[in-house]
PDB file of N, CA and C in Angstrom:
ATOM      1  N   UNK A   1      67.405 117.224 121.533  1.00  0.00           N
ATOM      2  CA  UNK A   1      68.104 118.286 122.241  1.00  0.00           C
ATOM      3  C   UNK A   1      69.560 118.306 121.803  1.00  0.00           C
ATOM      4  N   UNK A   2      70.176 118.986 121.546  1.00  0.00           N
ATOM      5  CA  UNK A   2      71.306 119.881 120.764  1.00  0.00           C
ATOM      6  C   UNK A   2      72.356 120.028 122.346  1.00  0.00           C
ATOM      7  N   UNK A   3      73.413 119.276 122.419  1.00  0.00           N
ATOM      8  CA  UNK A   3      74.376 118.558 123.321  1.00  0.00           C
ATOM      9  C   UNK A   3      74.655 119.701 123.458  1.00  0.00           C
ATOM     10  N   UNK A   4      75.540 120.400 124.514  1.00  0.00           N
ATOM     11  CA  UNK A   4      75.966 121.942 125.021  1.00  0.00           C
ATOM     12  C   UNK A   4      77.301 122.083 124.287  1.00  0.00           C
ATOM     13  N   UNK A   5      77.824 123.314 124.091  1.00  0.00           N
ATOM     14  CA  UNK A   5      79.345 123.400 123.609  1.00  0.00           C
ATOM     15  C   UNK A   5      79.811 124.061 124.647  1.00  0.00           C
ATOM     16  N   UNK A   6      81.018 123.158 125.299  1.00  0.00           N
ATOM     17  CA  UNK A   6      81.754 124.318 126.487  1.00  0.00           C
ATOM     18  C   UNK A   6      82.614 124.658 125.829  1.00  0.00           C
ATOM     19  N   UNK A   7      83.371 125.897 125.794  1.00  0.00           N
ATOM     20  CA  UNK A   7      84.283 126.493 125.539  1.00  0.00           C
ATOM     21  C   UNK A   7      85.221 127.592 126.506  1.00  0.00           C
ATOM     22  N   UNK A   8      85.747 128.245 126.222  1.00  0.00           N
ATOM     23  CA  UNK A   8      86.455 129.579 126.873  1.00  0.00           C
ATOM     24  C   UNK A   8      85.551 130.845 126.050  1.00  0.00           C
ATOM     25  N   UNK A   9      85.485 131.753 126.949  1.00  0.00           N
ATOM     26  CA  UNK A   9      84.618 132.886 126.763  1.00  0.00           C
ATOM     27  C   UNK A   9      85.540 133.487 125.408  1.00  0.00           C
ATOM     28  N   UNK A  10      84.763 134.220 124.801  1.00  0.00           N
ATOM     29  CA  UNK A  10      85.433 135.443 123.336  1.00  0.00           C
ATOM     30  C   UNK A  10      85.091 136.389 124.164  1.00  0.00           C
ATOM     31  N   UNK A  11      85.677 137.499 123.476  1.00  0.00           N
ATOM     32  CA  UNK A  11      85.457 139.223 123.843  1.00  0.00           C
ATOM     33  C   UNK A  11      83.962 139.118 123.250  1.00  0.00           C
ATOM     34  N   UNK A  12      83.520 138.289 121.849  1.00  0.00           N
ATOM     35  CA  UNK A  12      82.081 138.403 121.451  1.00  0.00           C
ATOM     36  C   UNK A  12      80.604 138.141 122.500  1.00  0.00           C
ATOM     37  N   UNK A  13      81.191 137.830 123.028  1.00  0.00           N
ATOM     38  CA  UNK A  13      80.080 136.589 124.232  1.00  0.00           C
ATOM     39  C   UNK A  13      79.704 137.477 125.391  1.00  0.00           C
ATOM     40  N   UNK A  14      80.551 138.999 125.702  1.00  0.00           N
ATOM     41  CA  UNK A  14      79.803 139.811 126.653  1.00  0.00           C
ATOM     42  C   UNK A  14      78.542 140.140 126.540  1.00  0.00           C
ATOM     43  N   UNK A  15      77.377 140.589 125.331  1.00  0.00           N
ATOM     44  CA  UNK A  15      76.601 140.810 125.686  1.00  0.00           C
ATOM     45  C   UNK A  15      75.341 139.434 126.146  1.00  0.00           C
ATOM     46  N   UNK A  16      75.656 138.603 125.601  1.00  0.00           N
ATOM     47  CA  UNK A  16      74.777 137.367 126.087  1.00  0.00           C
ATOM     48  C   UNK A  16      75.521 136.805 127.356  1.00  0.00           C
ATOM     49  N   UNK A  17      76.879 136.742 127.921  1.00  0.00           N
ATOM     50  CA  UNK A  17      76.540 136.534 129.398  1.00  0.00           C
ATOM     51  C   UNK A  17      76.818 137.681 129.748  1.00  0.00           C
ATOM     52  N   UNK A  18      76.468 138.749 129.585  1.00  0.00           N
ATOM     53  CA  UNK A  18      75.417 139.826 130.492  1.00  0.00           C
ATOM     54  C   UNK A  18      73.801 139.525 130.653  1.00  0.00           C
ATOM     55  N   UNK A  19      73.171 139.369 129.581  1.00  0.00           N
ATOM     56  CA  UNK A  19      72.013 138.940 129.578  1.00  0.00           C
ATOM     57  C   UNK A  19      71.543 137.560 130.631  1.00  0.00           C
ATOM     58  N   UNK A  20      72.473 136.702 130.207  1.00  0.00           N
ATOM     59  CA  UNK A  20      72.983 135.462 131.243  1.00  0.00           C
ATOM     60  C   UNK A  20      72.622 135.553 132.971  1.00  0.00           C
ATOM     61  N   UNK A  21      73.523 136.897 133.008  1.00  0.00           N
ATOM     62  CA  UNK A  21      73.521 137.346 134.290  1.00  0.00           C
ATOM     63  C   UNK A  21      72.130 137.946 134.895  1.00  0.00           C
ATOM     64  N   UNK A  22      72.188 138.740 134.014  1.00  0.00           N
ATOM     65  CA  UNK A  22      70.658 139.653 133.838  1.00  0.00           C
ATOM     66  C   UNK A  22      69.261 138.917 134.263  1.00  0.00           C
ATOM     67  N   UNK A  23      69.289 137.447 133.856  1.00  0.00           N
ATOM     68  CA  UNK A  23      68.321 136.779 134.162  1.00  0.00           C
ATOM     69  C   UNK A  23      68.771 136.212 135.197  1.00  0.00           C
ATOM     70  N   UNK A  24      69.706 135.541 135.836  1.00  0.00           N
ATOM     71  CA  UNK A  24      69.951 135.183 136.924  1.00  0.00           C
ATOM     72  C   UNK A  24      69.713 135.519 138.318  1.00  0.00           C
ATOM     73  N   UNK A  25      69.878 137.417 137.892  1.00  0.00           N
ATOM     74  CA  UNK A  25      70.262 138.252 139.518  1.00  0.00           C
ATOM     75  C   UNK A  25      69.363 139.721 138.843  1.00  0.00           C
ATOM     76  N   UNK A  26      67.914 139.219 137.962  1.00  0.00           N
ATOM     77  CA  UNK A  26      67.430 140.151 137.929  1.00  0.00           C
ATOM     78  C   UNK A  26      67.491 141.837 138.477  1.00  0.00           C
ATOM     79  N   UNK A  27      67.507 141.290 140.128  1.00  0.00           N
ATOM     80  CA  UNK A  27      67.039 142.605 140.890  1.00  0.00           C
ATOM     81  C   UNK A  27      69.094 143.769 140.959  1.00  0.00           C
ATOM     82  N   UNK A  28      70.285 143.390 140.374  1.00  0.00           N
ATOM     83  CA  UNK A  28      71.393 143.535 140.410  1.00  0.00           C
ATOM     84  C   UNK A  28      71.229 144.750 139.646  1.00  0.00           C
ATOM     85  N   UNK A  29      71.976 145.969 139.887  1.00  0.00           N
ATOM     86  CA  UNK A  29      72.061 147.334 139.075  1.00  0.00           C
ATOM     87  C   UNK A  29      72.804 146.864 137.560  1.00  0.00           C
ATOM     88  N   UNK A  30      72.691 146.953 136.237  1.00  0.00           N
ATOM     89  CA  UNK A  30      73.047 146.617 135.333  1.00  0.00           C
ATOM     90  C   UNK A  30      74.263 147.759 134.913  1.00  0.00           C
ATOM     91  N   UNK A  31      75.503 147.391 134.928  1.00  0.00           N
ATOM     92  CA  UNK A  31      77.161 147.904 134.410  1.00  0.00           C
ATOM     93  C   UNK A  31      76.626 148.618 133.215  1.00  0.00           C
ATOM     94  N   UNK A  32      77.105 149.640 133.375  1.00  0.00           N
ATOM     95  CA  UNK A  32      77.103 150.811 132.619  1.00  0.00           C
ATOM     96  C   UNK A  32      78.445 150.071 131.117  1.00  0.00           C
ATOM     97  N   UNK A  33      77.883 150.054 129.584  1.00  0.00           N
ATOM     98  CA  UNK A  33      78.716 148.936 128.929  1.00  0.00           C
ATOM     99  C   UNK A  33      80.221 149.118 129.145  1.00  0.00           C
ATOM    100  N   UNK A  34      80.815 150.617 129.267  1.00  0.00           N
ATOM    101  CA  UNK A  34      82.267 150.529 128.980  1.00  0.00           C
ATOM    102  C   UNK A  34      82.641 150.337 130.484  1.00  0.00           C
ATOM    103  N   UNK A  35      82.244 150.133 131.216  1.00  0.00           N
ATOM    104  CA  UNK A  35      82.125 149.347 132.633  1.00  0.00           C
ATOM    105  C   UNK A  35      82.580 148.370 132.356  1.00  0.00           C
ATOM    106  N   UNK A  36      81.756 147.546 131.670  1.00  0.00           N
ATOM    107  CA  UNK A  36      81.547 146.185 131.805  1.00  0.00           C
ATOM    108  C   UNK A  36      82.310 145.607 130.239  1.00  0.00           C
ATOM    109  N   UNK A  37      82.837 146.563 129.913  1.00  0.00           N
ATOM    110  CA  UNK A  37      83.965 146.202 128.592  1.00  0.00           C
ATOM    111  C   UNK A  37      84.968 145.757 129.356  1.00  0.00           C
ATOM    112  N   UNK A  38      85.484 146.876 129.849  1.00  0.00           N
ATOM    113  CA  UNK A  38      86.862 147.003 130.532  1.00  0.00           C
ATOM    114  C   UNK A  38      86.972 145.445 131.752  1.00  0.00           C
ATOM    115  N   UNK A  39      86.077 145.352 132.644  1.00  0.00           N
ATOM    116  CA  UNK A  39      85.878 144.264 133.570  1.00  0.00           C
ATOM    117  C   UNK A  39      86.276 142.951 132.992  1.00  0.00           C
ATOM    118  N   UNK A  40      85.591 142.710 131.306  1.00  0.00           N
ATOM    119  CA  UNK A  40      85.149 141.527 130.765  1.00  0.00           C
ATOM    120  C   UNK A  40      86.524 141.521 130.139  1.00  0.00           C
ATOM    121  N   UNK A  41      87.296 142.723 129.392  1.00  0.00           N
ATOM    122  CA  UNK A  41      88.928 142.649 128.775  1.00  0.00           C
ATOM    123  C   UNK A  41      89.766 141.956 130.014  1.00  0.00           C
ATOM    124  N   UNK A  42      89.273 142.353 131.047  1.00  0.00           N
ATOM    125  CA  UNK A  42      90.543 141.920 131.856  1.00  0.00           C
ATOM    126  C   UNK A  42      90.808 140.713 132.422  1.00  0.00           C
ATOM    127  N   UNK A  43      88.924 140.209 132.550  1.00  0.00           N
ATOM    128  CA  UNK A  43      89.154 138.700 132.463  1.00  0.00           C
ATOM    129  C   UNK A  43      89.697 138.046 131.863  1.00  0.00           C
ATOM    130  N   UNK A  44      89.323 138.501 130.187  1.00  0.00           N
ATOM    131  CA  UNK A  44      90.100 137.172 129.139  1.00  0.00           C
ATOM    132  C   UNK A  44      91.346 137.289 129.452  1.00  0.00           C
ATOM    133  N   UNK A  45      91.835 138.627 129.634  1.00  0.00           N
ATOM    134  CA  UNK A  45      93.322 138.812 129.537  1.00  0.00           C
ATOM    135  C   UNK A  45      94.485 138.303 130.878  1.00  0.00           C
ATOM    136  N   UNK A  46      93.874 138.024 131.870  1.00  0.00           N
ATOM    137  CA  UNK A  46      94.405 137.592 133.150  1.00  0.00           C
ATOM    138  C   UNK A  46      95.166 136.561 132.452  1.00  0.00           C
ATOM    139  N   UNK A  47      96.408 136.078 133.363  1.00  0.00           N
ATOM    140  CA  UNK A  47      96.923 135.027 133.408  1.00  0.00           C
ATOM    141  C   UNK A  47      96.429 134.278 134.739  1.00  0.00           C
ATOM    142  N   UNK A  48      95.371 134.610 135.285  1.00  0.00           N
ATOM    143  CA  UNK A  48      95.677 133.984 136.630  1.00  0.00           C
ATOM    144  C   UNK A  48      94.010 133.280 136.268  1.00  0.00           C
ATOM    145  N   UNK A  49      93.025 133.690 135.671  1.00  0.00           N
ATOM    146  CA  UNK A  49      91.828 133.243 135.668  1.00  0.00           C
ATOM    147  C   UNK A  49      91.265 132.722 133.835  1.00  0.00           C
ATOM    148  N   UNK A  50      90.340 131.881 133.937  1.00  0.00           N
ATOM    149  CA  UNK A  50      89.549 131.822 132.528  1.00  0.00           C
ATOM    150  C   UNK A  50      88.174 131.800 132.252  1.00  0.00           C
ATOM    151  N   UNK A  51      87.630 132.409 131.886  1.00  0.00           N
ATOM    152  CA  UNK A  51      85.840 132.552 131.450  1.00  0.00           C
ATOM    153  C   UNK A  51      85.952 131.276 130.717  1.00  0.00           C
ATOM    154  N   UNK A  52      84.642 130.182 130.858  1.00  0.00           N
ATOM    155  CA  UNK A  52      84.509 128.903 130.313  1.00  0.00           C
ATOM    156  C   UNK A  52      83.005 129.809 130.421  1.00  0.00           C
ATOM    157  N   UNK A  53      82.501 129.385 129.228  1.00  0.00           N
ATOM    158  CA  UNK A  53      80.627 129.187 128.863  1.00  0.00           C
ATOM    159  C   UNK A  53      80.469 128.152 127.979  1.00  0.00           C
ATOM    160  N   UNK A  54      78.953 128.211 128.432  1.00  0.00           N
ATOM    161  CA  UNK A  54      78.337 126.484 127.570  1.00  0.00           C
ATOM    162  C   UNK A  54      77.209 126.976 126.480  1.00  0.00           C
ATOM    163  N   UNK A  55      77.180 126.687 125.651  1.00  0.00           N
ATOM    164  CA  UNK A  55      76.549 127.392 124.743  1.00  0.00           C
ATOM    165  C   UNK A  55      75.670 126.001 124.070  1.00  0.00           C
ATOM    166  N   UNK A  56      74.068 126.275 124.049  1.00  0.00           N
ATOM    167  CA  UNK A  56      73.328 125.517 123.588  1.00  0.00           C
ATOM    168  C   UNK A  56      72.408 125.837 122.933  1.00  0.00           C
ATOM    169  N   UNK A  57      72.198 125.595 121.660  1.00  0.00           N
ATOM    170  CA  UNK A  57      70.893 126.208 120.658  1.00  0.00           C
ATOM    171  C   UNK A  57      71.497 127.676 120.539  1.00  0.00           C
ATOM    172  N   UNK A  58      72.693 128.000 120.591  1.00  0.00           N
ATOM    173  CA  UNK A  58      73.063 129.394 119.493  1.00  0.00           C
ATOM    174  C   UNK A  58      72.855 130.529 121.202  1.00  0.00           C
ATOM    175  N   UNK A  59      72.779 129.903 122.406  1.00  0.00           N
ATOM    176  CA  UNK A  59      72.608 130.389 123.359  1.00  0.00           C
ATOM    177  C   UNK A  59      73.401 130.519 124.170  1.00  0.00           C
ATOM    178  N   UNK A  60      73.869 131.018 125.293  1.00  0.00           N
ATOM    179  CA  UNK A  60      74.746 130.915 126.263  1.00  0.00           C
ATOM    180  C   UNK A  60      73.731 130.732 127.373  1.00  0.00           C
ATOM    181  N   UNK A  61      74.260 129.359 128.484  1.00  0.00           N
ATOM    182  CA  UNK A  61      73.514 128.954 129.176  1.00  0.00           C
ATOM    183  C   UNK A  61      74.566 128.624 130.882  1.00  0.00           C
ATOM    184  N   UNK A  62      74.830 128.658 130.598  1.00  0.00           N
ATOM    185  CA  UNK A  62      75.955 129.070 131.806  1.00  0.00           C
ATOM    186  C   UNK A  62      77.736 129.501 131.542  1.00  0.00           C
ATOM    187  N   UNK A  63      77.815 129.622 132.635  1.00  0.00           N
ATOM    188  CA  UNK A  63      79.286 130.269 133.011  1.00  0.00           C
ATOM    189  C   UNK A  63      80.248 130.093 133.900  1.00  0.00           C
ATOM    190  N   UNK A  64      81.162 129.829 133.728  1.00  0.00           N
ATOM    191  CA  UNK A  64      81.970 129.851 135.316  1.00  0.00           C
ATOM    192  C   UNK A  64      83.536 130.651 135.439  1.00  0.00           C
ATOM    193  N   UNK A  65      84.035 130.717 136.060  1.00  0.00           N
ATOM    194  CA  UNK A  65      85.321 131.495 136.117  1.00  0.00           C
ATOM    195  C   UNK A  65      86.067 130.217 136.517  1.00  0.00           C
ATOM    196  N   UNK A  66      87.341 129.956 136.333  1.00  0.00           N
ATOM    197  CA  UNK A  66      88.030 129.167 136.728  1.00  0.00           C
ATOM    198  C   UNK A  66      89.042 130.009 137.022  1.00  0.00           C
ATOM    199  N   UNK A  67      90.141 130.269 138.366  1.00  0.00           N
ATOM    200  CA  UNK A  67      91.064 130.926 138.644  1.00  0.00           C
ATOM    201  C   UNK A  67      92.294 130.102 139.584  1.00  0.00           C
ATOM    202  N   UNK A  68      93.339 130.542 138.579  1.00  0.00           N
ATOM    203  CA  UNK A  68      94.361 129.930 139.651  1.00  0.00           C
ATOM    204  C   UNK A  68      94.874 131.274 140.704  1.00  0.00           C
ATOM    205  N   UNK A  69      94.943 130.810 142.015  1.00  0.00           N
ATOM    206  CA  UNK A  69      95.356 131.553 142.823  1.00  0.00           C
ATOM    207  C   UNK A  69      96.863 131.741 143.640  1.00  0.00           C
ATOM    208  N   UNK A  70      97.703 132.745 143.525  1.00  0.00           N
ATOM    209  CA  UNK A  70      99.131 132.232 143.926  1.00  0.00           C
ATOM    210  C   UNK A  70      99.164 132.732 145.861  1.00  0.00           C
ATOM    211  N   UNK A  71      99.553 131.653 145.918  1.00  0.00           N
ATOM    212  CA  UNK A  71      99.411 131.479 147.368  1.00  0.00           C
ATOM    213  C   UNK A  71     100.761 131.740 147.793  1.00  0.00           C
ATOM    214  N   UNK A  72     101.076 131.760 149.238  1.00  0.00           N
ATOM    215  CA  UNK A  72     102.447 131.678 150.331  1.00  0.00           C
ATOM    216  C   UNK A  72     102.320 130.360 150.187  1.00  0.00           C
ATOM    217  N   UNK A  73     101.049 129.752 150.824  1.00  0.00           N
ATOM    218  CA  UNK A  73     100.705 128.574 151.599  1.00  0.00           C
ATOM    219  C   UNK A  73     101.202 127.473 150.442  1.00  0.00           C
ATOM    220  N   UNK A  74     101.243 126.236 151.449  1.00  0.00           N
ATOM    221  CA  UNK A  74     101.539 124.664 150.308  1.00  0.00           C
ATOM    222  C   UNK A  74     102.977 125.152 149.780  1.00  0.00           C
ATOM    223  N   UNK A  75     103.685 125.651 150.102  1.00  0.00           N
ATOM    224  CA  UNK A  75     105.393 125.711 149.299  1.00  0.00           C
ATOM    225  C   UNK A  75     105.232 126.582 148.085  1.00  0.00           C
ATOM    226  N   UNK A  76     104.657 127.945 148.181  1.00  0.00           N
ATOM    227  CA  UNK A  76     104.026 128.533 147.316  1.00  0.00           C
ATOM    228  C   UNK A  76     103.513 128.111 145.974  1.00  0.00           C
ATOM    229  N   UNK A  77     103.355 126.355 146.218  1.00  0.00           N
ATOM    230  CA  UNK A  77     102.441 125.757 145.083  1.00  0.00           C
ATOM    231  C   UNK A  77     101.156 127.037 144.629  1.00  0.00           C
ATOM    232  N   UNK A  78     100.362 127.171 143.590  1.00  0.00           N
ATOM    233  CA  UNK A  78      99.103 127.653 143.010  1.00  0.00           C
ATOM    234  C   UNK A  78      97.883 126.570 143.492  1.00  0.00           C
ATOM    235  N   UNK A  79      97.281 127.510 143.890  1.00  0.00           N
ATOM    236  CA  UNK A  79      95.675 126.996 144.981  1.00  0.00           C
ATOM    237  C   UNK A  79      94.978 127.204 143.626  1.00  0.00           C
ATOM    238  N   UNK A  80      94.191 126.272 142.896  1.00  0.00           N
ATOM    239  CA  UNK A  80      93.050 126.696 142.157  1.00  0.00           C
ATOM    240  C   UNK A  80      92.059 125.835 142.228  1.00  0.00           C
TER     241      UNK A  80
END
């Protein structure tokens, strides 16, 4: 078995974690693509969040969002 690669998401990687998703939440209405262009640009592009996927056998096999959040709270330290 072929060890996972985590990385940070590419702009390339939308249509396989769509598919990703697709199998996950089958019964979910599927984003119309320039929908789901625009959604997926703004992720990479945030300063506040990052797309991480794990990619195994030339596959994408999970996903997660990691986001820092700017808070009042904690001495307006960042909650993430």
């Amino acid at each position: 078995m072929t060890d996972p690669i985590v990385r940070a998401a590419a702009e390339h990687d939308l249509p396989e974690v769509l598919n990703l998703y697709r199998h996950l939440h089958p019964h979910d209405p599927q984003l119309e693509t320039a929908a789901a262009e625009r959604v997926w640009s703004t992720l990479l592009t945030s300063g506040f969040m990052t797309m991480i996927v794990a990619q195994a056998a030339e596959l994408l096999v999970s996903s997660c969002t990691l986001a820092i959040v700017p808070t009042c709270l904690a001495a307006a330290d960042h909650m993430g």
